[in-house]
Protein backbone atom coordinates (compact mmCIF):
# COMPACT_ATOMS: atom_id res chain seq x y z
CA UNK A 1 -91.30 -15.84 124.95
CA UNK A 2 -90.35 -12.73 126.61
CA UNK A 3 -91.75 -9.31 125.79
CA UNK A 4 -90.38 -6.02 126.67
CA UNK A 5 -94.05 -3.51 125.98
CA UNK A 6 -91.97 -0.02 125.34
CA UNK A 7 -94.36 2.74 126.59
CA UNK A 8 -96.50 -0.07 128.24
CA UNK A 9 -98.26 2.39 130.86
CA UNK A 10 -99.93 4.60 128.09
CA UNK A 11 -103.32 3.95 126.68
CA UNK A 12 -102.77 1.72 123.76
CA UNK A 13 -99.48 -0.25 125.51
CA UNK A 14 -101.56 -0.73 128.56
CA UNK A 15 -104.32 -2.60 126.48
CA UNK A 16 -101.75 -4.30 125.02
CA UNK A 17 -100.07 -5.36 127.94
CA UNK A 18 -103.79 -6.25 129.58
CA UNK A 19 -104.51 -8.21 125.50
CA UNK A 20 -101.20 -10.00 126.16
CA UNK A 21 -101.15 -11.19 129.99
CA UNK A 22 -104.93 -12.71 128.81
CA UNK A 23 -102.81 -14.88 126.02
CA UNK A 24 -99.55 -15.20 127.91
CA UNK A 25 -97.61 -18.56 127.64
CA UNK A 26 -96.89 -20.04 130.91
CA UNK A 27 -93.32 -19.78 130.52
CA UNK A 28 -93.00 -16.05 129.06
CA UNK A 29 -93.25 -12.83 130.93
CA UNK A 30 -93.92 -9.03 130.33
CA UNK A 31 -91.60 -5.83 130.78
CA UNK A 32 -92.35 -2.95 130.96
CA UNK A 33 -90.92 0.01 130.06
CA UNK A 34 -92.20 3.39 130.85
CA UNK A 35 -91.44 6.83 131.46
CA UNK A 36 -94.47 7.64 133.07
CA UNK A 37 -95.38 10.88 131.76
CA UNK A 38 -98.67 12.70 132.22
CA UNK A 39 -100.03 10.07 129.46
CA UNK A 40 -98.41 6.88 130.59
CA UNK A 41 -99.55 6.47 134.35
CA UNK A 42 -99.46 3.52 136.86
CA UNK A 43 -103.32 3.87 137.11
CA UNK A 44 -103.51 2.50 133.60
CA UNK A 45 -101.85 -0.94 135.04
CA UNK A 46 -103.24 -0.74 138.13
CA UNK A 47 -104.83 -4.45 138.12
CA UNK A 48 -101.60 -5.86 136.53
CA UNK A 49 -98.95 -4.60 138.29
CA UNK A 50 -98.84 -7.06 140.75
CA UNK A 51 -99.72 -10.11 138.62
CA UNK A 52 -97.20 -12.54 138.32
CA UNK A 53 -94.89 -12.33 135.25
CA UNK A 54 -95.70 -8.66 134.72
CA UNK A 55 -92.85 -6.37 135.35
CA UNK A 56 -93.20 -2.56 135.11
CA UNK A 57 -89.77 -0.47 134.89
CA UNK A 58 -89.56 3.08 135.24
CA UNK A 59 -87.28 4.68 133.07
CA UNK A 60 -86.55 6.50 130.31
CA UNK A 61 -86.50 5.51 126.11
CA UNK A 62 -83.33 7.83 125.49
CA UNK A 63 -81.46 6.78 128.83
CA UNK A 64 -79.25 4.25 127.04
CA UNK A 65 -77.38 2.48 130.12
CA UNK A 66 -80.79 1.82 131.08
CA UNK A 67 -82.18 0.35 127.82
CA UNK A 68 -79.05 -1.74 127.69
CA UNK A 69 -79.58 -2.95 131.71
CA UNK A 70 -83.46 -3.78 130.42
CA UNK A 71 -81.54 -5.90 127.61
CA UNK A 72 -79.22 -7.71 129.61
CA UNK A 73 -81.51 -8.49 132.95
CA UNK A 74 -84.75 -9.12 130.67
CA UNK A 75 -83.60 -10.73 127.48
CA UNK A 76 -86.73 -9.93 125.63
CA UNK A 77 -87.81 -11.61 122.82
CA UNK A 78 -90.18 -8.92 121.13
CA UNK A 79 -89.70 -5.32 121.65
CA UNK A 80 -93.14 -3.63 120.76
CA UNK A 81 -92.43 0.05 120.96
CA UNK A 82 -95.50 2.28 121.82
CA UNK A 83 -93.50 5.22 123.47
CA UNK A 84 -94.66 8.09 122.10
CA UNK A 85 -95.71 11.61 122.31
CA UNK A 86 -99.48 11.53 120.61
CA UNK A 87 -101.32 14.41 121.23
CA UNK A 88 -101.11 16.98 117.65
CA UNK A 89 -102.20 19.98 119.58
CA UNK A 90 -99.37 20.05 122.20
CA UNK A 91 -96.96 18.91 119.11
CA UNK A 92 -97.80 22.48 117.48
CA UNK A 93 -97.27 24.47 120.82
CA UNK A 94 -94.73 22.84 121.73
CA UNK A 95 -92.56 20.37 119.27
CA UNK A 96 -89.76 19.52 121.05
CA UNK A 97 -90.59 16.74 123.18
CA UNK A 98 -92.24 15.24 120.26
CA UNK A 99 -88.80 15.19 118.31
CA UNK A 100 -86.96 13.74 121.10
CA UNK A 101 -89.37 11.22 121.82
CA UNK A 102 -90.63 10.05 118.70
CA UNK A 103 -87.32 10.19 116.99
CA UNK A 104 -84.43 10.54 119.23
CA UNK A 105 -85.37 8.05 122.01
CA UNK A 106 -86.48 5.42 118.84
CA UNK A 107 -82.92 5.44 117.51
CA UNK A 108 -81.76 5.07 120.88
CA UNK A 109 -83.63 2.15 120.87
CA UNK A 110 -82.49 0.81 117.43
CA UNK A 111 -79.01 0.84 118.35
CA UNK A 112 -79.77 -0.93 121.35
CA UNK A 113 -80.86 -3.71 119.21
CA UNK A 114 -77.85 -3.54 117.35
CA UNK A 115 -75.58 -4.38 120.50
CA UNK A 116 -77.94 -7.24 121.40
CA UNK A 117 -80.13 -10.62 120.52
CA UNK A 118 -83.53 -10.60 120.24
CA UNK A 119 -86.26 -12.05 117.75
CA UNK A 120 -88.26 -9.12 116.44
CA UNK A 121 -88.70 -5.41 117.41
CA UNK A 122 -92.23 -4.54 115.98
CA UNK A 123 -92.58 -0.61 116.15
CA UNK A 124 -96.10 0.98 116.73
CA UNK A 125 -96.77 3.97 114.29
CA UNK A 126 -99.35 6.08 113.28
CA UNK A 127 -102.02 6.67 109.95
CA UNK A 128 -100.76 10.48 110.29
CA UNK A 129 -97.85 9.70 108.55
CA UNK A 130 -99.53 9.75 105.05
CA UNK A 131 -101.23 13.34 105.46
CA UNK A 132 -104.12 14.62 104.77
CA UNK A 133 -106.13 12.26 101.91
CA UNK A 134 -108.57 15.44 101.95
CA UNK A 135 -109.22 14.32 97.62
CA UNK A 136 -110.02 10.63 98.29
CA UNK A 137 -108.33 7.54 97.93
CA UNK A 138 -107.33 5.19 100.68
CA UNK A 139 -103.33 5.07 101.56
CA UNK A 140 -101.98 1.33 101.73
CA UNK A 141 -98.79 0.58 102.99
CA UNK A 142 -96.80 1.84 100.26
CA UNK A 143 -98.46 5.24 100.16
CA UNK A 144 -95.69 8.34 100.55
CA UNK A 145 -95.56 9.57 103.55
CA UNK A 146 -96.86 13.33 103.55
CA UNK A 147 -97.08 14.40 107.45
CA UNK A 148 -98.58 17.83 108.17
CA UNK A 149 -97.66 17.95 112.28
CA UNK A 150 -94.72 18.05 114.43
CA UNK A 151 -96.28 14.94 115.55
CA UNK A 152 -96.74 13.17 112.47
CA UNK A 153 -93.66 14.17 111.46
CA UNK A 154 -91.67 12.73 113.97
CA UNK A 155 -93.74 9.87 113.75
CA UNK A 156 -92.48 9.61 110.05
CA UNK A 157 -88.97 10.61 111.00
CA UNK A 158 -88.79 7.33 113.74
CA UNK A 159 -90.71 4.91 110.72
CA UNK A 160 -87.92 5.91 108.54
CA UNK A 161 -85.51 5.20 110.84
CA UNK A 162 -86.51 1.61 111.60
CA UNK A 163 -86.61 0.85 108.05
CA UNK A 164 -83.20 2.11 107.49
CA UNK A 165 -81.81 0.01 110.09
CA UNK A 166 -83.64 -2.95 108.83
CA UNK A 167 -81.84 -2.43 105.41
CA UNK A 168 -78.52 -1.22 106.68
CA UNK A 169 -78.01 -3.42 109.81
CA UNK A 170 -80.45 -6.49 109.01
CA UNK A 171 -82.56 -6.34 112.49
CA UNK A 172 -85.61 -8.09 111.97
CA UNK A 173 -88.65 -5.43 112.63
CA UNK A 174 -92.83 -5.24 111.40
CA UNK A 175 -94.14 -1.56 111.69
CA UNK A 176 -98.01 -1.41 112.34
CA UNK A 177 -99.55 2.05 111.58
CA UNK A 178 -102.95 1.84 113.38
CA UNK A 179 -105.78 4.84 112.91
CA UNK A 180 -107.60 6.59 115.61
CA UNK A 181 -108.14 3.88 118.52
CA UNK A 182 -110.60 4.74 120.97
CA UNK A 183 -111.42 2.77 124.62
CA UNK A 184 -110.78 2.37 128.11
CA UNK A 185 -107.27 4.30 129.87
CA UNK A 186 -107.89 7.01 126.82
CA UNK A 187 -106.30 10.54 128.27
CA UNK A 188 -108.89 13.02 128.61
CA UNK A 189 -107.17 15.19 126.04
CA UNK A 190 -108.47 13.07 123.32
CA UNK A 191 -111.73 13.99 121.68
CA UNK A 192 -114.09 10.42 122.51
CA UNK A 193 -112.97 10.78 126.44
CA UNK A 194 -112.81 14.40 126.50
CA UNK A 195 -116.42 14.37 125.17
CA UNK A 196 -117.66 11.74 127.76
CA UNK A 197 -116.28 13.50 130.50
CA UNK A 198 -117.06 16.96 129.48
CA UNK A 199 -120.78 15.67 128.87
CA UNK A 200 -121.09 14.37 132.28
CA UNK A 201 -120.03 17.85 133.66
CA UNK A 202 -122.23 19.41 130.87
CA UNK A 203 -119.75 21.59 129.91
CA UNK A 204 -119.35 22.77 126.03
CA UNK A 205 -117.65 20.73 123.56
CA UNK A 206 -115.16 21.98 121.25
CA UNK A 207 -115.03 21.26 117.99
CA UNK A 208 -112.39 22.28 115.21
CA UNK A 209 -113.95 24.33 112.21
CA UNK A 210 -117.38 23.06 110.70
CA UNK A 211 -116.29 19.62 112.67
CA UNK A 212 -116.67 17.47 108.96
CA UNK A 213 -112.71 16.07 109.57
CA UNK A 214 -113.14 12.91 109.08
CA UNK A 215 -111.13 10.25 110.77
CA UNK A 216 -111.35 6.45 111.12
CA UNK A 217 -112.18 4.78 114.60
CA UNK A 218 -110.61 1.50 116.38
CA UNK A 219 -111.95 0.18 119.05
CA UNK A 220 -108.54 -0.46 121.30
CA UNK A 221 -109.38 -4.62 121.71
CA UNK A 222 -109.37 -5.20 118.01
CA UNK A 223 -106.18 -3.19 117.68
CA UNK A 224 -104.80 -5.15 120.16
CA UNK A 225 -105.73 -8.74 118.68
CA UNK A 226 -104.35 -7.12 115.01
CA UNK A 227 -101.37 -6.23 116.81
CA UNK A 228 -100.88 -9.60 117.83
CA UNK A 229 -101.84 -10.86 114.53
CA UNK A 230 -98.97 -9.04 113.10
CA UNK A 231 -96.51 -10.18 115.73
CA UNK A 232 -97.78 -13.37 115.09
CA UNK A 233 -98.53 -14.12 111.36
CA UNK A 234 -96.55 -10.89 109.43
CA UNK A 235 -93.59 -11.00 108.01
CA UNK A 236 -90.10 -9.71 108.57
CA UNK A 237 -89.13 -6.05 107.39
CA UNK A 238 -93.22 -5.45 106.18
CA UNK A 239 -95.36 -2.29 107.44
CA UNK A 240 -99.27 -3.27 107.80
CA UNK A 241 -102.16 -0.29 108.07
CA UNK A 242 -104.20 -1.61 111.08
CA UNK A 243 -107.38 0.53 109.55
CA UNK A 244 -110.95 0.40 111.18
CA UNK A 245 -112.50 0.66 108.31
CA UNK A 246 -114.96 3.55 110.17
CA UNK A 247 -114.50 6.35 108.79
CA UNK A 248 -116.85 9.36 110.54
CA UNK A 249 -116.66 13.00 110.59
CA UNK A 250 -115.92 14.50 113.74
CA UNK A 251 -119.24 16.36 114.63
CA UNK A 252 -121.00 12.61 114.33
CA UNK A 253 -118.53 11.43 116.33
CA UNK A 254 -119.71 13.73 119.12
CA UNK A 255 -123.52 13.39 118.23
CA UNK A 256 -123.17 9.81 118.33
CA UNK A 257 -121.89 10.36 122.01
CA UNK A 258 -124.05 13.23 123.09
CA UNK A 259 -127.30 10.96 122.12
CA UNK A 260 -125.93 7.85 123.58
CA UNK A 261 -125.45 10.24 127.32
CA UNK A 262 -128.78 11.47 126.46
CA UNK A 263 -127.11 14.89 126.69
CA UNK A 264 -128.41 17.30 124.16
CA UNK A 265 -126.22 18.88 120.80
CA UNK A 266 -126.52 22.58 122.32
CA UNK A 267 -122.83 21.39 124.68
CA UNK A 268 -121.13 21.64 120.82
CA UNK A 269 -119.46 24.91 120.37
CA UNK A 270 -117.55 25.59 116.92
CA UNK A 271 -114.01 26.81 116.98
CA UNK A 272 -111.57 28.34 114.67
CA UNK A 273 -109.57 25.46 112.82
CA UNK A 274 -106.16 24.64 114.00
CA UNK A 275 -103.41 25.35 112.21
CA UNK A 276 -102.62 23.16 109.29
CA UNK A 277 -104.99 20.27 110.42
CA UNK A 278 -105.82 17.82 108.41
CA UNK A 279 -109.12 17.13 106.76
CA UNK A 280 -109.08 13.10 106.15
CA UNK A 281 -107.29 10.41 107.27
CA UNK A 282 -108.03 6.71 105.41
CA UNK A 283 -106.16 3.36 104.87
CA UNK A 284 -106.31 0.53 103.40
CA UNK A 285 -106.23 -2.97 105.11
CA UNK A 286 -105.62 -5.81 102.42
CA UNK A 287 -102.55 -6.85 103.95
CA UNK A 288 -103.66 -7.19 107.39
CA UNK A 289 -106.80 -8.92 106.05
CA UNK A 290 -104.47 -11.29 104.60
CA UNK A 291 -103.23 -12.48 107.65
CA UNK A 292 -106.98 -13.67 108.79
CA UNK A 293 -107.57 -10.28 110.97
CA UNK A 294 -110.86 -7.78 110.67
CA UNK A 295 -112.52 -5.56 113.83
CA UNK A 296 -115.14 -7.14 115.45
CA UNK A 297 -116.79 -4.54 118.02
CA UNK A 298 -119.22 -2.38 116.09
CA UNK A 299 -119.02 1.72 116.42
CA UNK A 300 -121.89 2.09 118.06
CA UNK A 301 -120.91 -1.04 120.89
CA UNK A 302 -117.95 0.33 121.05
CA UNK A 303 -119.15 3.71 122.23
CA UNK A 304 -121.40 2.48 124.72
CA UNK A 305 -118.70 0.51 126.33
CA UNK A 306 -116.20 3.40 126.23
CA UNK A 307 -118.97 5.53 127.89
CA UNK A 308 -119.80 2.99 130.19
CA UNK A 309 -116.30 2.89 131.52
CA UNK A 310 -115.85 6.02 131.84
CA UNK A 311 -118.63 6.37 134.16
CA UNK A 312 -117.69 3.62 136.37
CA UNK A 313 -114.24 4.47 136.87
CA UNK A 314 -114.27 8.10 137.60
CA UNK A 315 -111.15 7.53 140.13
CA UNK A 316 -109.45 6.55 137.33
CA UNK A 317 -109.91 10.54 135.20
CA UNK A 318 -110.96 12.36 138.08
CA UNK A 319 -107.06 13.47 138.47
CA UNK A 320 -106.84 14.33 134.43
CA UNK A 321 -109.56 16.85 134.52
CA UNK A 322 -107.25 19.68 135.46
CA UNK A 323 -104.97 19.50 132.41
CA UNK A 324 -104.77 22.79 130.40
CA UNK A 325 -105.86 20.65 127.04
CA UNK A 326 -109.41 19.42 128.97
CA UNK A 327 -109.86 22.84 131.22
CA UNK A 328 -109.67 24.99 127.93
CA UNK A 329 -112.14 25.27 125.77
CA UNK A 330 -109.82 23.87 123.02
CA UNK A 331 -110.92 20.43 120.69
CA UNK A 332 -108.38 17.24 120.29
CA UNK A 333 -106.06 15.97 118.50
């Protein structure tokens, strides 16, 4: 089989591409297609871009001679789309981008699957799209969607899309909606990395509000194998939460780091709260369950490998550490 890895140079596609090569048939071969942005970097592929049967492309989503060129010279099998613009912060200063990649460049994409054969497009979402579950209750699959962001609503915007063209046009697709992943190649403009990294400088960390959010954590490996699960084992035209059953507040998140660098709490700094930021996110996971798939790395293993990377591959963020959403004394998304 043949797999085209949309957005493959980013921080979850890259640990997919990495999860995939590992489990790669002997016949099939990767593609990859990325626009490398200031998320999605070479450095992220750096020990598989010159492996055998691992292709990377440079190009861009909306470019539609190009997607159609990928088609035609590749002839993918699965299309797993992880092209995306993440980061909630830089959504509310500055939307656009967000709309045209998240929703324009996906029906790009969709239509290029309508002028050619494949077996399955599986499209990589988010758990922002149900909102803010700030009263309880856990959101499974058929949960409305509620975004609050220009992220998570253009993340919403591209889901709907891909269902609608699964009901209008028959192509075959799976949508995963994974929650916060955390790991290796993370962009220092996320809160786990950005606290490592600040820590090591000793520099303040910001945190939104009182810092009680509360989100629920992925190590990126497990995503990956429930990813492939999916692609796998799910069926045809279904959406599965890939949940890591974890939920923590925020200001743990960052005590749990702090003590683990043996860096003290005083580096926390409170901010005011961003604007309309969400208090929970929380999902349910029967339906991946079903297909035989839980997490296996524990929080607090997955932390100290995180950190551990992080402080053996300093060539690897040393470049990042200049971007306005590390440099300011701003939180993450």
């Amino acid at each position: 089989m043949n797999y085209l890895i949309v957005g493959g140079a980013g921080f979850m596609g890259s640990n997919f591409v990495r999860f995939l090569y590992r489990h790669l048939d002997p016949d099939s071969n990767i593609v990859i297609l990325d626009k490398l942005t200031y998320a999605g970097r070479t450095e992220n592929l750096k020990d598989l871009i010159d492996k055998p049967r691992v292709k990377l492309v440079k190009g861009d989503l909306c470019d539609e001679g190009l997607v159609d060129k990928v088609f035609s010279e590749e002839e993918p099998n699965y299309i797993v789309n992880f092209a995306a613009e993440s980061h909630v912060d830089r959504s509310i200063n500055e939307p656009a981008p967000f709309i045209r990649t998240n929703i324009l460049c996906v029906f790009t994409l969709l239509e290029a699957l309508r002028r050619h054969s494949f077996r399955e497009y599986i499209h990589v979402s988010s758990d922002e799209v149900y909102g803010d579950l700030r009263d309880g209750g856990s959101a499974d699959e058929n949960w409305p969607l509620n975004p609050s962001s220009p992220y998570s609503a253009s993340k919403a915007s591209g889901d709907l899309l891909v269902k609608a063209y699964h009901r209008t046009y028959g192509i075959p697709v799976k949508i995963v909606r994974p929650c916060n992943n955390y790991g290796p190649y993370q962009h220092v403009e996320k809160l786990i990395p950005k606290t490592i990294v600040r820590a090591l400088h000793s520099k303040p960390i910001p945190i939104y509000g009182d810092g009680s959010q509360i989100r629920d954590w992925l190590y990126v490996e497990d995503f990956c194998e429930a990813l492939k699960t999916v692609i796998d084992r799910g069926a045809t035209g279904e959406v599965y939460n890939i949940p890591g059953f974890n939920e923590r507040r925020n200001i743990d998140v960052v005590r749990d780091i702090l003590r683990l660098m043996n860096k003290p709490e005083e580096l926390i700094r409170f901010v005011d709260d961003r604007p309309g930021h969400d208090y929970r996110y929380s999902m349910r996971g029967d339906k991946i369950r079903s297909l035989g798939w839980k997490p296996r790395t524990q929080w607090i293993d997955g932390l100290k490998k995180t950190i551990e990377w992080y402080i053996s591959n300093r060539w690897w963020w040393e470049k990042l550490v200049s971007d306005k959403y590390f440099v300011q004394d701003t939180p993450w998304s």
